[in-house]
PDB file of N, CA and C in Angstrom:
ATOM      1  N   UNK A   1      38.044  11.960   2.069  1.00  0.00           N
ATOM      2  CA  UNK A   1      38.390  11.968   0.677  1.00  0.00           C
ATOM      3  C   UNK A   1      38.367  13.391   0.125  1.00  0.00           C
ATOM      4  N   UNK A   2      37.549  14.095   0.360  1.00  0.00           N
ATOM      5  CA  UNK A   2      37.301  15.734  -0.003  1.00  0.00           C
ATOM      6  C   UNK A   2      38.406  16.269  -0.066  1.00  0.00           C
ATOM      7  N   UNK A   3      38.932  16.196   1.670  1.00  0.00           N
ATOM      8  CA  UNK A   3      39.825  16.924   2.284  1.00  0.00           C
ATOM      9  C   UNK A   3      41.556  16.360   1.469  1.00  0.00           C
ATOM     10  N   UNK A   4      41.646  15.238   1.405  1.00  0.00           N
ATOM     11  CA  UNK A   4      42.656  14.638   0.201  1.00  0.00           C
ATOM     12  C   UNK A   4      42.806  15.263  -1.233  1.00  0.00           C
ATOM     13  N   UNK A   5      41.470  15.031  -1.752  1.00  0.00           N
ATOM     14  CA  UNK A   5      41.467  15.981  -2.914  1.00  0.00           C
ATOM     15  C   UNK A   5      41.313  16.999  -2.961  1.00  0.00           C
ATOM     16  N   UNK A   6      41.467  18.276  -2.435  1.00  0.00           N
ATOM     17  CA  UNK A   6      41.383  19.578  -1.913  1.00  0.00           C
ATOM     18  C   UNK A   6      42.832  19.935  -1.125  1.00  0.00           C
ATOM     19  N   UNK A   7      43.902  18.967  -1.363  1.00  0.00           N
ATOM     20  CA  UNK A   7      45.001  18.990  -0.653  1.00  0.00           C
ATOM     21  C   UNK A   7      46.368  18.651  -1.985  1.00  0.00           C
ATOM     22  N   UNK A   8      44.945  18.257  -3.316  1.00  0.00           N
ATOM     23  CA  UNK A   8      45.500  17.930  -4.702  1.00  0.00           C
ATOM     24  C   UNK A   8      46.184  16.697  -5.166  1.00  0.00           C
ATOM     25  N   UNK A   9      45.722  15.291  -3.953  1.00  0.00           N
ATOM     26  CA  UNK A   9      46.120  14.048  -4.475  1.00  0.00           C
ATOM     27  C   UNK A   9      45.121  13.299  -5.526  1.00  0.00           C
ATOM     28  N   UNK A  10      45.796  12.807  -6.302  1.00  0.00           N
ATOM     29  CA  UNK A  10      45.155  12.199  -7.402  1.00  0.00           C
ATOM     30  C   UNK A  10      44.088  10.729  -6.588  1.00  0.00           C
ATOM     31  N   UNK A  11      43.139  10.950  -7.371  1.00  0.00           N
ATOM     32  CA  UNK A  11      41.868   9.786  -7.049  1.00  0.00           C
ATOM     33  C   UNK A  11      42.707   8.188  -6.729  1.00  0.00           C
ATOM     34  N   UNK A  12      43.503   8.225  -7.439  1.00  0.00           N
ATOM     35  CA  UNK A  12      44.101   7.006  -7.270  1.00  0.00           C
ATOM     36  C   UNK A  12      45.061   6.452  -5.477  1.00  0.00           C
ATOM     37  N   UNK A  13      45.247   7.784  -5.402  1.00  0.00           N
ATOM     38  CA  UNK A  13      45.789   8.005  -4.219  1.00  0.00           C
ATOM     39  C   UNK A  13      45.237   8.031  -2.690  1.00  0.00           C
ATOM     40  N   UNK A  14      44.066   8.660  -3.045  1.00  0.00           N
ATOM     41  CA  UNK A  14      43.271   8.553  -2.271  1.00  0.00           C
ATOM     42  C   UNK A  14      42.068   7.798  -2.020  1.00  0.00           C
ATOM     43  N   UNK A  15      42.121   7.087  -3.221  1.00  0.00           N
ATOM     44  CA  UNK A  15      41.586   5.775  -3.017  1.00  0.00           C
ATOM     45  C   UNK A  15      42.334   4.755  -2.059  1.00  0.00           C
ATOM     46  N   UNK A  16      44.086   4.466  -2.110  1.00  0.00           N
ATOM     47  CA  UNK A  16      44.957   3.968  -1.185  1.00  0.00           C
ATOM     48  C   UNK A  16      44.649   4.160  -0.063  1.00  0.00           C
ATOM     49  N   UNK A  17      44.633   5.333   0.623  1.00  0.00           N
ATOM     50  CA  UNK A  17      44.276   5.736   1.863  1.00  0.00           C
ATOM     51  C   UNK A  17      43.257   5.649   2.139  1.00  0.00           C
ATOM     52  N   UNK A  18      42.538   5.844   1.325  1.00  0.00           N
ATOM     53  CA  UNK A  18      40.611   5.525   2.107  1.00  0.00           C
ATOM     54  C   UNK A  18      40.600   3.938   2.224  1.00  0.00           C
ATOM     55  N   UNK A  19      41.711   2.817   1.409  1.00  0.00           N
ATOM     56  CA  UNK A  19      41.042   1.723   1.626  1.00  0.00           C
ATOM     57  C   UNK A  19      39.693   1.311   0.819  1.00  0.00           C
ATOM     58  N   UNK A  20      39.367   2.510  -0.789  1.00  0.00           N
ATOM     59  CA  UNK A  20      38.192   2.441  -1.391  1.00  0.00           C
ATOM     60  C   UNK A  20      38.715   1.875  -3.107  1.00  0.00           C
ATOM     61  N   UNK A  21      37.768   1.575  -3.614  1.00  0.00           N
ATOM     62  CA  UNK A  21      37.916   1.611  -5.189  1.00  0.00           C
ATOM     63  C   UNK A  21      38.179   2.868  -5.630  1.00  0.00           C
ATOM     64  N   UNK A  22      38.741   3.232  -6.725  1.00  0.00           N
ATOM     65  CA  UNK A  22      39.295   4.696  -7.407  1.00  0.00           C
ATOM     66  C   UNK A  22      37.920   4.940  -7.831  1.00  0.00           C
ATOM     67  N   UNK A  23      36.571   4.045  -8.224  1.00  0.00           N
ATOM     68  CA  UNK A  23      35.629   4.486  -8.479  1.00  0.00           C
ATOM     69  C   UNK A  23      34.597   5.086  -7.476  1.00  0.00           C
ATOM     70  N   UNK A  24      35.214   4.996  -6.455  1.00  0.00           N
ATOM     71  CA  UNK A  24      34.252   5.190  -5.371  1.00  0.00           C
ATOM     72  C   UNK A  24      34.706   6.976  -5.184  1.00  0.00           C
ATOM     73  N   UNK A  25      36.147   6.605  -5.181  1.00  0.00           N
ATOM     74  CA  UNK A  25      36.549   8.212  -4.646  1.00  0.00           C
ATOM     75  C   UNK A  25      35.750   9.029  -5.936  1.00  0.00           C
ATOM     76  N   UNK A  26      35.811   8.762  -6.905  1.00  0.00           N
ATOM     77  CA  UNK A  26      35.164   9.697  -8.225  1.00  0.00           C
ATOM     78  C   UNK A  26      33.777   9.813  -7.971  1.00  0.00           C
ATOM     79  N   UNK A  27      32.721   8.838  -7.571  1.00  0.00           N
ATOM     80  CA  UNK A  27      31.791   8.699  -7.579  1.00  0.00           C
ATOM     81  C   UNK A  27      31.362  10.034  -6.133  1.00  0.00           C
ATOM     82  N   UNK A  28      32.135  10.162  -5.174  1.00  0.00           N
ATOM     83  CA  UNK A  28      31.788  10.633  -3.696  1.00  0.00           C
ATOM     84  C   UNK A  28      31.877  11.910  -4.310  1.00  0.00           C
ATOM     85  N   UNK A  29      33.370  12.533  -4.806  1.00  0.00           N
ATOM     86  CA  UNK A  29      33.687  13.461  -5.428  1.00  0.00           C
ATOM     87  C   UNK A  29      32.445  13.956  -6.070  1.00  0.00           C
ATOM     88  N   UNK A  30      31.974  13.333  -7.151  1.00  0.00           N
ATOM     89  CA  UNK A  30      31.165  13.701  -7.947  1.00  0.00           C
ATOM     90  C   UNK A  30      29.809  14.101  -7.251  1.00  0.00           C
ATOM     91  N   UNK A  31      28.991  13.450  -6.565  1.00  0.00           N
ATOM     92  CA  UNK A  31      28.060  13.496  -5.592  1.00  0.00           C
ATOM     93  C   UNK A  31      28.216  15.001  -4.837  1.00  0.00           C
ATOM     94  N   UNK A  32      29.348  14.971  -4.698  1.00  0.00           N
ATOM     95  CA  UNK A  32      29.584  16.683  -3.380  1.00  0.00           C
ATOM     96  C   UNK A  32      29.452  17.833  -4.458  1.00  0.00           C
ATOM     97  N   UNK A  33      30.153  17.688  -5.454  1.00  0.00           N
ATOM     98  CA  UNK A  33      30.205  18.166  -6.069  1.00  0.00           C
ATOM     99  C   UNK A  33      28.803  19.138  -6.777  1.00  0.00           C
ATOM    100  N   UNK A  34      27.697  18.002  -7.080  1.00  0.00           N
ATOM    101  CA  UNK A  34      26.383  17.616  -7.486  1.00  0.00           C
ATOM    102  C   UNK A  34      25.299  18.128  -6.489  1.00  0.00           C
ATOM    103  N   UNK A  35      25.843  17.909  -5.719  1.00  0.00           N
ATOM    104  CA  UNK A  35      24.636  17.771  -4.582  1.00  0.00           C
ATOM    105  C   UNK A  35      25.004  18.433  -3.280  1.00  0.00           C
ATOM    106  N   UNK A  36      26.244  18.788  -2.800  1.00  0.00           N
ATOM    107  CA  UNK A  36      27.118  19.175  -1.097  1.00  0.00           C
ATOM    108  C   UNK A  36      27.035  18.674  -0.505  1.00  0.00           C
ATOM    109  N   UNK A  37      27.112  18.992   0.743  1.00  0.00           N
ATOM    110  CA  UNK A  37      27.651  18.163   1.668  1.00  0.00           C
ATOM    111  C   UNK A  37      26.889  16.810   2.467  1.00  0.00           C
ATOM    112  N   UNK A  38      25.524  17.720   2.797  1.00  0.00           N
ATOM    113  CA  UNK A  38      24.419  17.303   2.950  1.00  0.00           C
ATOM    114  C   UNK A  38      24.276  15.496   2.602  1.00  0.00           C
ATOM    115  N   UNK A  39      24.473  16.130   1.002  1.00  0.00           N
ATOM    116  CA  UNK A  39      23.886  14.394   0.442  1.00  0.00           C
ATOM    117  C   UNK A  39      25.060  13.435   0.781  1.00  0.00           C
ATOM    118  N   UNK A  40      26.298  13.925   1.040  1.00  0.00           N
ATOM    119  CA  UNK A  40      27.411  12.759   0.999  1.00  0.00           C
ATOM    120  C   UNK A  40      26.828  11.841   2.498  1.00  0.00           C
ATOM    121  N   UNK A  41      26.260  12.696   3.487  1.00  0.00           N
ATOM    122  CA  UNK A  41      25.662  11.801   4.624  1.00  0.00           C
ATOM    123  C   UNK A  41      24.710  11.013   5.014  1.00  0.00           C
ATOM    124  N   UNK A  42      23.675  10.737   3.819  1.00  0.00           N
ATOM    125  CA  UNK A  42      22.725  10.416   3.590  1.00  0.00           C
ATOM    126  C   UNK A  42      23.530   8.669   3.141  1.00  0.00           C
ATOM    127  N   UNK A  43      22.358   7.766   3.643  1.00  0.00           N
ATOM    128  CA  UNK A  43      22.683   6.051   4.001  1.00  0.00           C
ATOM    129  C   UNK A  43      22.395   5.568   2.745  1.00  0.00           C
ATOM    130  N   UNK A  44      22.741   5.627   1.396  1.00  0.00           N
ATOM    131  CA  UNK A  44      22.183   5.404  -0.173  1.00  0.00           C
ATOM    132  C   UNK A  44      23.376   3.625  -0.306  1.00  0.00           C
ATOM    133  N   UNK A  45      23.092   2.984   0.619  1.00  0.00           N
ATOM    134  CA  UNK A  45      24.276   1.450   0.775  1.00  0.00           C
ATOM    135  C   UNK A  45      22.576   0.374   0.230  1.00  0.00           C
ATOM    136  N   UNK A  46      23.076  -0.340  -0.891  1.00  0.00           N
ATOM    137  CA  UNK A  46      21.942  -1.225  -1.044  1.00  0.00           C
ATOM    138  C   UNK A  46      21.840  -2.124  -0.119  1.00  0.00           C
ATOM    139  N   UNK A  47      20.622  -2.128   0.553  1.00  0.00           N
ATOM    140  CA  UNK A  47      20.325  -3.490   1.636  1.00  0.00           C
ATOM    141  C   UNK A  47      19.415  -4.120   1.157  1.00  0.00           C
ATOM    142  N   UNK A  48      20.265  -5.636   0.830  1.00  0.00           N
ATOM    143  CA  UNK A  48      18.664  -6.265   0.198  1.00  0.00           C
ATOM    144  C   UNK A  48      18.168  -7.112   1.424  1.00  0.00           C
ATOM    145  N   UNK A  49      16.831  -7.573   1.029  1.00  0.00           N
ATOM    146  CA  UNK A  49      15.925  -7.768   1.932  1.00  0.00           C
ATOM    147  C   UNK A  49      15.464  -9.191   1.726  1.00  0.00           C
ATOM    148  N   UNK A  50      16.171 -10.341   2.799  1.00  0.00           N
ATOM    149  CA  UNK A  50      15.571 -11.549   2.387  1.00  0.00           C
ATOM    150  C   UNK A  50      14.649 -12.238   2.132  1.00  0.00           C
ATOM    151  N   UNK A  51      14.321 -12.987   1.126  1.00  0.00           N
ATOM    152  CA  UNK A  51      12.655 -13.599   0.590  1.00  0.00           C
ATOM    153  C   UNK A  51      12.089 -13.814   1.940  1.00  0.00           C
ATOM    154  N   UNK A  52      13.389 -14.878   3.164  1.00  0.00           N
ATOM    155  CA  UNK A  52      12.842 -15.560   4.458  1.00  0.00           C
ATOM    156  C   UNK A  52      12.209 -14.392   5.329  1.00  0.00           C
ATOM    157  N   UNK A  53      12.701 -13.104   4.704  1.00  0.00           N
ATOM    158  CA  UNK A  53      12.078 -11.902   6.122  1.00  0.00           C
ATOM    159  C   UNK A  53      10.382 -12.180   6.674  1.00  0.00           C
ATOM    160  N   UNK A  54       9.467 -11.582   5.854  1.00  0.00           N
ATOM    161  CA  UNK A  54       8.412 -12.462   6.353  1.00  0.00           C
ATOM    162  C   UNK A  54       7.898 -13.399   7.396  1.00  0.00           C
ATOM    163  N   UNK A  55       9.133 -14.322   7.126  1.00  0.00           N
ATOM    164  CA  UNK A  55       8.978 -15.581   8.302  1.00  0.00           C
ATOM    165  C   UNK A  55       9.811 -15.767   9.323  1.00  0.00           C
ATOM    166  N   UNK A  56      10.160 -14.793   9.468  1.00  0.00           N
ATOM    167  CA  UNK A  56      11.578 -14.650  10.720  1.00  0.00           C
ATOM    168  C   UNK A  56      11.110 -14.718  11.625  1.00  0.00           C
ATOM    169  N   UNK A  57       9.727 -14.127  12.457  1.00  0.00           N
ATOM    170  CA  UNK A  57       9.920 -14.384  13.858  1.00  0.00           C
ATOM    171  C   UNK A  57       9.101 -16.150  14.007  1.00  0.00           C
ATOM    172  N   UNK A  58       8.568 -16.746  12.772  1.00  0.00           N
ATOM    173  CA  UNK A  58       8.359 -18.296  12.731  1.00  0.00           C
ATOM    174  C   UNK A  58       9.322 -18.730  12.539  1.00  0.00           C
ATOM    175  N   UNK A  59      10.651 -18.462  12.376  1.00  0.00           N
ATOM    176  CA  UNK A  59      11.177 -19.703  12.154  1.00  0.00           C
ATOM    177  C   UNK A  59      12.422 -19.079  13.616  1.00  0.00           C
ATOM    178  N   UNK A  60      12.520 -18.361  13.928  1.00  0.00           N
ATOM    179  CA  UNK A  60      12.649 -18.426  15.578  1.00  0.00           C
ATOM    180  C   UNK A  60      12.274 -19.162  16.197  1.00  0.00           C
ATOM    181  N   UNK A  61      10.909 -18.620  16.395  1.00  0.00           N
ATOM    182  CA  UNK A  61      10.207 -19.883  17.180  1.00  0.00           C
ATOM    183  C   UNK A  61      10.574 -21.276  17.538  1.00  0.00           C
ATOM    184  N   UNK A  62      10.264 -21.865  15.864  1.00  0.00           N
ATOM    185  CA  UNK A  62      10.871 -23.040  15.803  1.00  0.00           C
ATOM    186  C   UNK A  62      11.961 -23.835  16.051  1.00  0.00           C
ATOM    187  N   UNK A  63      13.092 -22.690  15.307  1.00  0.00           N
ATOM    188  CA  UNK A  63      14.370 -22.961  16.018  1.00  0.00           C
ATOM    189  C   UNK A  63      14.726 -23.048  17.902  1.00  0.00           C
ATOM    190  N   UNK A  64      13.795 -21.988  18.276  1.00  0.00           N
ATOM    191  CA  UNK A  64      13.564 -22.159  20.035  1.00  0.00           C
ATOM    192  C   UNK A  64      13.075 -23.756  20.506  1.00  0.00           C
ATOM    193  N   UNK A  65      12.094 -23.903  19.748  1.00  0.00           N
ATOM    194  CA  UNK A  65      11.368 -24.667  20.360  1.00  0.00           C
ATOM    195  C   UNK A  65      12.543 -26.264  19.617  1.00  0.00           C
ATOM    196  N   UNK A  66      12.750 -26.316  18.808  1.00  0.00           N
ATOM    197  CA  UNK A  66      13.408 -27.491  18.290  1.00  0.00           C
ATOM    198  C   UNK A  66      14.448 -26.821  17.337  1.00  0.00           C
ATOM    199  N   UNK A  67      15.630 -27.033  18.329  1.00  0.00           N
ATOM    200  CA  UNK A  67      16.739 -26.594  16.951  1.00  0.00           C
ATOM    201  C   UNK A  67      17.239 -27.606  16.287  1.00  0.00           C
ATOM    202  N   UNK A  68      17.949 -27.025  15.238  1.00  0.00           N
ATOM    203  CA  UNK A  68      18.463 -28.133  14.348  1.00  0.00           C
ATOM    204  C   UNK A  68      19.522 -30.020  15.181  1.00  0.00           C
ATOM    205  N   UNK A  69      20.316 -29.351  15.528  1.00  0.00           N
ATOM    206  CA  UNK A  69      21.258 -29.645  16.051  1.00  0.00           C
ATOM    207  C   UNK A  69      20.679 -31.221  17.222  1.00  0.00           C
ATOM    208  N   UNK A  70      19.383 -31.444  17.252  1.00  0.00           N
ATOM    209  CA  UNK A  70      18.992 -31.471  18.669  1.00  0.00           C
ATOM    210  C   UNK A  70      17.518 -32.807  17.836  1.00  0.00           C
ATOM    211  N   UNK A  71      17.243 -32.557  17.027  1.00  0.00           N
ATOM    212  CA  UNK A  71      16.157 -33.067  16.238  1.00  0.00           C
ATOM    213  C   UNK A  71      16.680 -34.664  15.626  1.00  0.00           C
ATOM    214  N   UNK A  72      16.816 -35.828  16.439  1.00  0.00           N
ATOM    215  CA  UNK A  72      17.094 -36.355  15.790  1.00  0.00           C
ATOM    216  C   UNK A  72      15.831 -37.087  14.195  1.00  0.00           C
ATOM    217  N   UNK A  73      16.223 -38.032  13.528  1.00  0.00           N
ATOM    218  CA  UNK A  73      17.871 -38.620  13.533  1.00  0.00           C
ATOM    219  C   UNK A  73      18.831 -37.677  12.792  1.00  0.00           C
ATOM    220  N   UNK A  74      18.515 -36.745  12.829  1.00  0.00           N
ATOM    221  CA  UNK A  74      19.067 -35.957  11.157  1.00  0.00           C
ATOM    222  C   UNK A  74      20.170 -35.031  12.123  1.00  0.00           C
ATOM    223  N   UNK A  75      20.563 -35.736  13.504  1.00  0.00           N
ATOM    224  CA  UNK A  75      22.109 -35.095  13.932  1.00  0.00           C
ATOM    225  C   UNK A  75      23.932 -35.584  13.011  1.00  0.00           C
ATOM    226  N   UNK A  76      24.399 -34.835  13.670  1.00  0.00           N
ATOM    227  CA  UNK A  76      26.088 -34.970  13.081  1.00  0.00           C
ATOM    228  C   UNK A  76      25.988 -36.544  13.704  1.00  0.00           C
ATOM    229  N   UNK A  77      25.781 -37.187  14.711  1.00  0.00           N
ATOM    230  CA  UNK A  77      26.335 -38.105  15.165  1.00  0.00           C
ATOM    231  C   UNK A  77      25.655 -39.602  14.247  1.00  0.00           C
ATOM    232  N   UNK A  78      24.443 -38.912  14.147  1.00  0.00           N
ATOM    233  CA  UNK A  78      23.662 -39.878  13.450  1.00  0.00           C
ATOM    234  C   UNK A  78      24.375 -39.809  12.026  1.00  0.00           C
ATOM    235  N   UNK A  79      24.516 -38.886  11.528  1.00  0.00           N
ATOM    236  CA  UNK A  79      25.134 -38.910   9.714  1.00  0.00           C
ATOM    237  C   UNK A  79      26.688 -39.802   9.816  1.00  0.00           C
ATOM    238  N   UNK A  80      27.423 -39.463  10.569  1.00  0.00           N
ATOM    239  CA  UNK A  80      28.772 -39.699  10.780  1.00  0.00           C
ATOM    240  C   UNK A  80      28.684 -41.713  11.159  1.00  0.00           C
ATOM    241  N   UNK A  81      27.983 -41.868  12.131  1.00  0.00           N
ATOM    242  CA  UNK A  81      27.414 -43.166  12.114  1.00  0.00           C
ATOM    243  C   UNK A  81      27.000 -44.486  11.198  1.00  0.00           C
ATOM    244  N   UNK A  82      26.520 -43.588  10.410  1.00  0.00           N
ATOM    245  CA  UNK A  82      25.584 -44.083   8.962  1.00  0.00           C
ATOM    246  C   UNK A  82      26.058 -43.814   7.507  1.00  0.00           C
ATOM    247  N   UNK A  83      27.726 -43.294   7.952  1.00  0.00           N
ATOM    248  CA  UNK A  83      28.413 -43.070   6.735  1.00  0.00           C
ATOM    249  C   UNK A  83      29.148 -44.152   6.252  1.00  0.00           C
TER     250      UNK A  83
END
């Protein structure tokens, strides 16, 4: 995107080609601008973090030991049966 706008295409344009929002190209722009180069490489992507994390390697387990699929009566064949 730098190299686009430094070549004098409008944000809108190079939003096309990046495949980004026009707010994004302004926002990156602005950032280099703000800060150089440095910060544009830095991982600032929100990752949220599920309530279930906590219990992930229990409910592995479980799923190992008894998966869904497999537990009757509460299978597809049983619902489909009883419909």
């Amino acid at each position: 995107m730098l190299y686009l706008k430094g070549l004098g295409l409008e944000h809108k344009e190079i939003a096309r080609i990046a495949r980004v929002d026009q707010d994004t190209v302004t926002n990156y722009i602005k950032k280099y601008v703000q800060s150089g180069f440095d910060e544009l490489l830095e991982d600032t992507y929100y990752k949220p973090v599920s309530q279930l994390e906590p219990y992930t390697q229990k409910l592995k387990k479980r799923f190992e030991e008894q998966p869904p699929h497999t537990q009757p009566p509460h299978t597809v064949n049983h619902a489909i049966a009883n419909d």
